[in-house]
C-alpha atoms as a PDB file:
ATOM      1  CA  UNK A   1      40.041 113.853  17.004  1.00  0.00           C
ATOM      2  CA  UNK A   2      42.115 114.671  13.521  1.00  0.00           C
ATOM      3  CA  UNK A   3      38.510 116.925  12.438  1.00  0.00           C
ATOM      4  CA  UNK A   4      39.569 119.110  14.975  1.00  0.00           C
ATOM      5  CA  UNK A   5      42.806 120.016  13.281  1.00  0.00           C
ATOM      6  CA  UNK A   6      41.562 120.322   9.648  1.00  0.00           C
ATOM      7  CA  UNK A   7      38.826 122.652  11.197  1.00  0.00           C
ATOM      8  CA  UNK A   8      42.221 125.045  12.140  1.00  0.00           C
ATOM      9  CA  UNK A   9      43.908 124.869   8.797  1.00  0.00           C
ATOM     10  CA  UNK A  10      44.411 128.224   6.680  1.00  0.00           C
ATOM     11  CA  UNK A  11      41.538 128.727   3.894  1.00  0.00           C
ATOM     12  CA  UNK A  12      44.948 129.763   1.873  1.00  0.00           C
ATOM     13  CA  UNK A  13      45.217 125.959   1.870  1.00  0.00           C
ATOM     14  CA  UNK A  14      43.030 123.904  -1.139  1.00  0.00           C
ATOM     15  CA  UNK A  15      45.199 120.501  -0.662  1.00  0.00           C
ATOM     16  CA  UNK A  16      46.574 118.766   2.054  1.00  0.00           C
ATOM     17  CA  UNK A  17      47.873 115.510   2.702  1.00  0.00           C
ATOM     18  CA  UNK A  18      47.787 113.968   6.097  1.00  0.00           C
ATOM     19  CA  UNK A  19      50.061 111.331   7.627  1.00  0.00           C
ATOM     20  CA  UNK A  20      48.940 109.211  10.809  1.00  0.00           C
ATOM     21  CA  UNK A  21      48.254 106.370  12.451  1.00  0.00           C
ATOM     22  CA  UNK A  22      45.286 104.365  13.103  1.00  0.00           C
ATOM     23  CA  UNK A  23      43.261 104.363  14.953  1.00  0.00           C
ATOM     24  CA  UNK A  24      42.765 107.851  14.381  1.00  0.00           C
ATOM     25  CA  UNK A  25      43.121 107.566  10.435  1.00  0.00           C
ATOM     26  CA  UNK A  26      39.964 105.217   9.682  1.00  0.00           C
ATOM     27  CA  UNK A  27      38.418 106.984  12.892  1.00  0.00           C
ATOM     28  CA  UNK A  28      38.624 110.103  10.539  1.00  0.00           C
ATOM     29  CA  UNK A  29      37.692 108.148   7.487  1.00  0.00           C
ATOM     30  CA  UNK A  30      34.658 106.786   8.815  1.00  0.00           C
ATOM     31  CA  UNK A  31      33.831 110.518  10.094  1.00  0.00           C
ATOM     32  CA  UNK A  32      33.821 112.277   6.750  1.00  0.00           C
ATOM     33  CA  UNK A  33      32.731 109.509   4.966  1.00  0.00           C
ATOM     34  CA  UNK A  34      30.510 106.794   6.975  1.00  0.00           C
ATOM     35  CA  UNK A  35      28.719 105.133   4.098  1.00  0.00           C
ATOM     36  CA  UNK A  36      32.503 104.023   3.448  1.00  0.00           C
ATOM     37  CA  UNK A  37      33.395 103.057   6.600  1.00  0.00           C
ATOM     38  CA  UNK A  38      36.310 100.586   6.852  1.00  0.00           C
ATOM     39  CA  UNK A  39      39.447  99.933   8.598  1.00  0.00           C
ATOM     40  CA  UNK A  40      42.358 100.900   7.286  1.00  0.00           C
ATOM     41  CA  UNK A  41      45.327  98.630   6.695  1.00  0.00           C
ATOM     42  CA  UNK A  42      48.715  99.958   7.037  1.00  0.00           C
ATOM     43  CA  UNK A  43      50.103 101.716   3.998  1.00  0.00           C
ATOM     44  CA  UNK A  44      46.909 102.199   3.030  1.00  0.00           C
ATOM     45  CA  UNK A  45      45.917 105.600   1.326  1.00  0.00           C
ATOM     46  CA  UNK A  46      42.488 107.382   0.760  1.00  0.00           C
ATOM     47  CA  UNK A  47      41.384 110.024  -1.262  1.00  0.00           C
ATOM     48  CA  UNK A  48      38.381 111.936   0.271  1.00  0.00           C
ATOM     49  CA  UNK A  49      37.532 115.579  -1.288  1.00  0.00           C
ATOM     50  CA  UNK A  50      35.176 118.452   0.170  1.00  0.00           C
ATOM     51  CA  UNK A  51      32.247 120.443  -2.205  1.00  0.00           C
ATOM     52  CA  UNK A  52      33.349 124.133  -1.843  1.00  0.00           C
ATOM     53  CA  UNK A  53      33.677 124.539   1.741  1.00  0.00           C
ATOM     54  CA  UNK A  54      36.173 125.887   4.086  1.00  0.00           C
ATOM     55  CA  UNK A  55      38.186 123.711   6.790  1.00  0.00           C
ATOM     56  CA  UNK A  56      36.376 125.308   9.522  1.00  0.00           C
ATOM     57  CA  UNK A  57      32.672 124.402   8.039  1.00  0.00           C
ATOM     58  CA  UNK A  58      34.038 120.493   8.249  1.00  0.00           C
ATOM     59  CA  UNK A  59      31.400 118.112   9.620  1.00  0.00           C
ATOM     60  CA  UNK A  60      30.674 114.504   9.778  1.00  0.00           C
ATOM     61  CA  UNK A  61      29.168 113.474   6.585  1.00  0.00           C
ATOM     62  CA  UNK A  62      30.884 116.151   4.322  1.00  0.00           C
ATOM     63  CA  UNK A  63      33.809 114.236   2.915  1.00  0.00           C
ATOM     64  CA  UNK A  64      33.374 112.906  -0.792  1.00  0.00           C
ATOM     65  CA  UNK A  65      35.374 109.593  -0.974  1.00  0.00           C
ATOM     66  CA  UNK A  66      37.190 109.149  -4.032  1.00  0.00           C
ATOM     67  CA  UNK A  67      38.746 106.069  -3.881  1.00  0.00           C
ATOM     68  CA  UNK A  68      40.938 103.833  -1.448  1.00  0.00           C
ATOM     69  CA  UNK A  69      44.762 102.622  -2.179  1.00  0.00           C
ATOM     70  CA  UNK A  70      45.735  99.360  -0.288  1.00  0.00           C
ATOM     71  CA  UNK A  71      48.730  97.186  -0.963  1.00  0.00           C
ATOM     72  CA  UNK A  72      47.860  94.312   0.540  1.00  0.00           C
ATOM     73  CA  UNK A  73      46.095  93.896  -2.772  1.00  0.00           C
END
């Protein structure tokens, strides 16, 4: 899964932005942040932030979603 790779990204990193496919981006989406779970359309971007914690401390539940950009709007 994608969590696997954030977990091995440098603490010398504060931003990131990732670039995938689905199924593995809502899979991801829905892993951080399940009370927003959805499926992604293509194109579509979200914004999900983290309280203070490194990459490695990443678990299921610890994503903040911020908001979701679709253009099929």
């Amino acid at each position: 899964m994608m969590v696997e790779k954030l977990c091995q990204i440098s603490t010398r990193l504060k931003n990131i932005f990732i670039v995938a496919h689905n199924p593995g981006v809502t899979q991801l989406l829905n892993f951080l942040c399940p009370n927003q779970a959805a499926h992604l359309d293509p194109a579509d971007i979200v914004h999900i932030e983290f309280n203070e914690i490194a990459w490695n401390e990443i678990t299921e539940d610890s994503g903040i979603f911020v908001r979701r950009v679709s253009f099929r709007d």
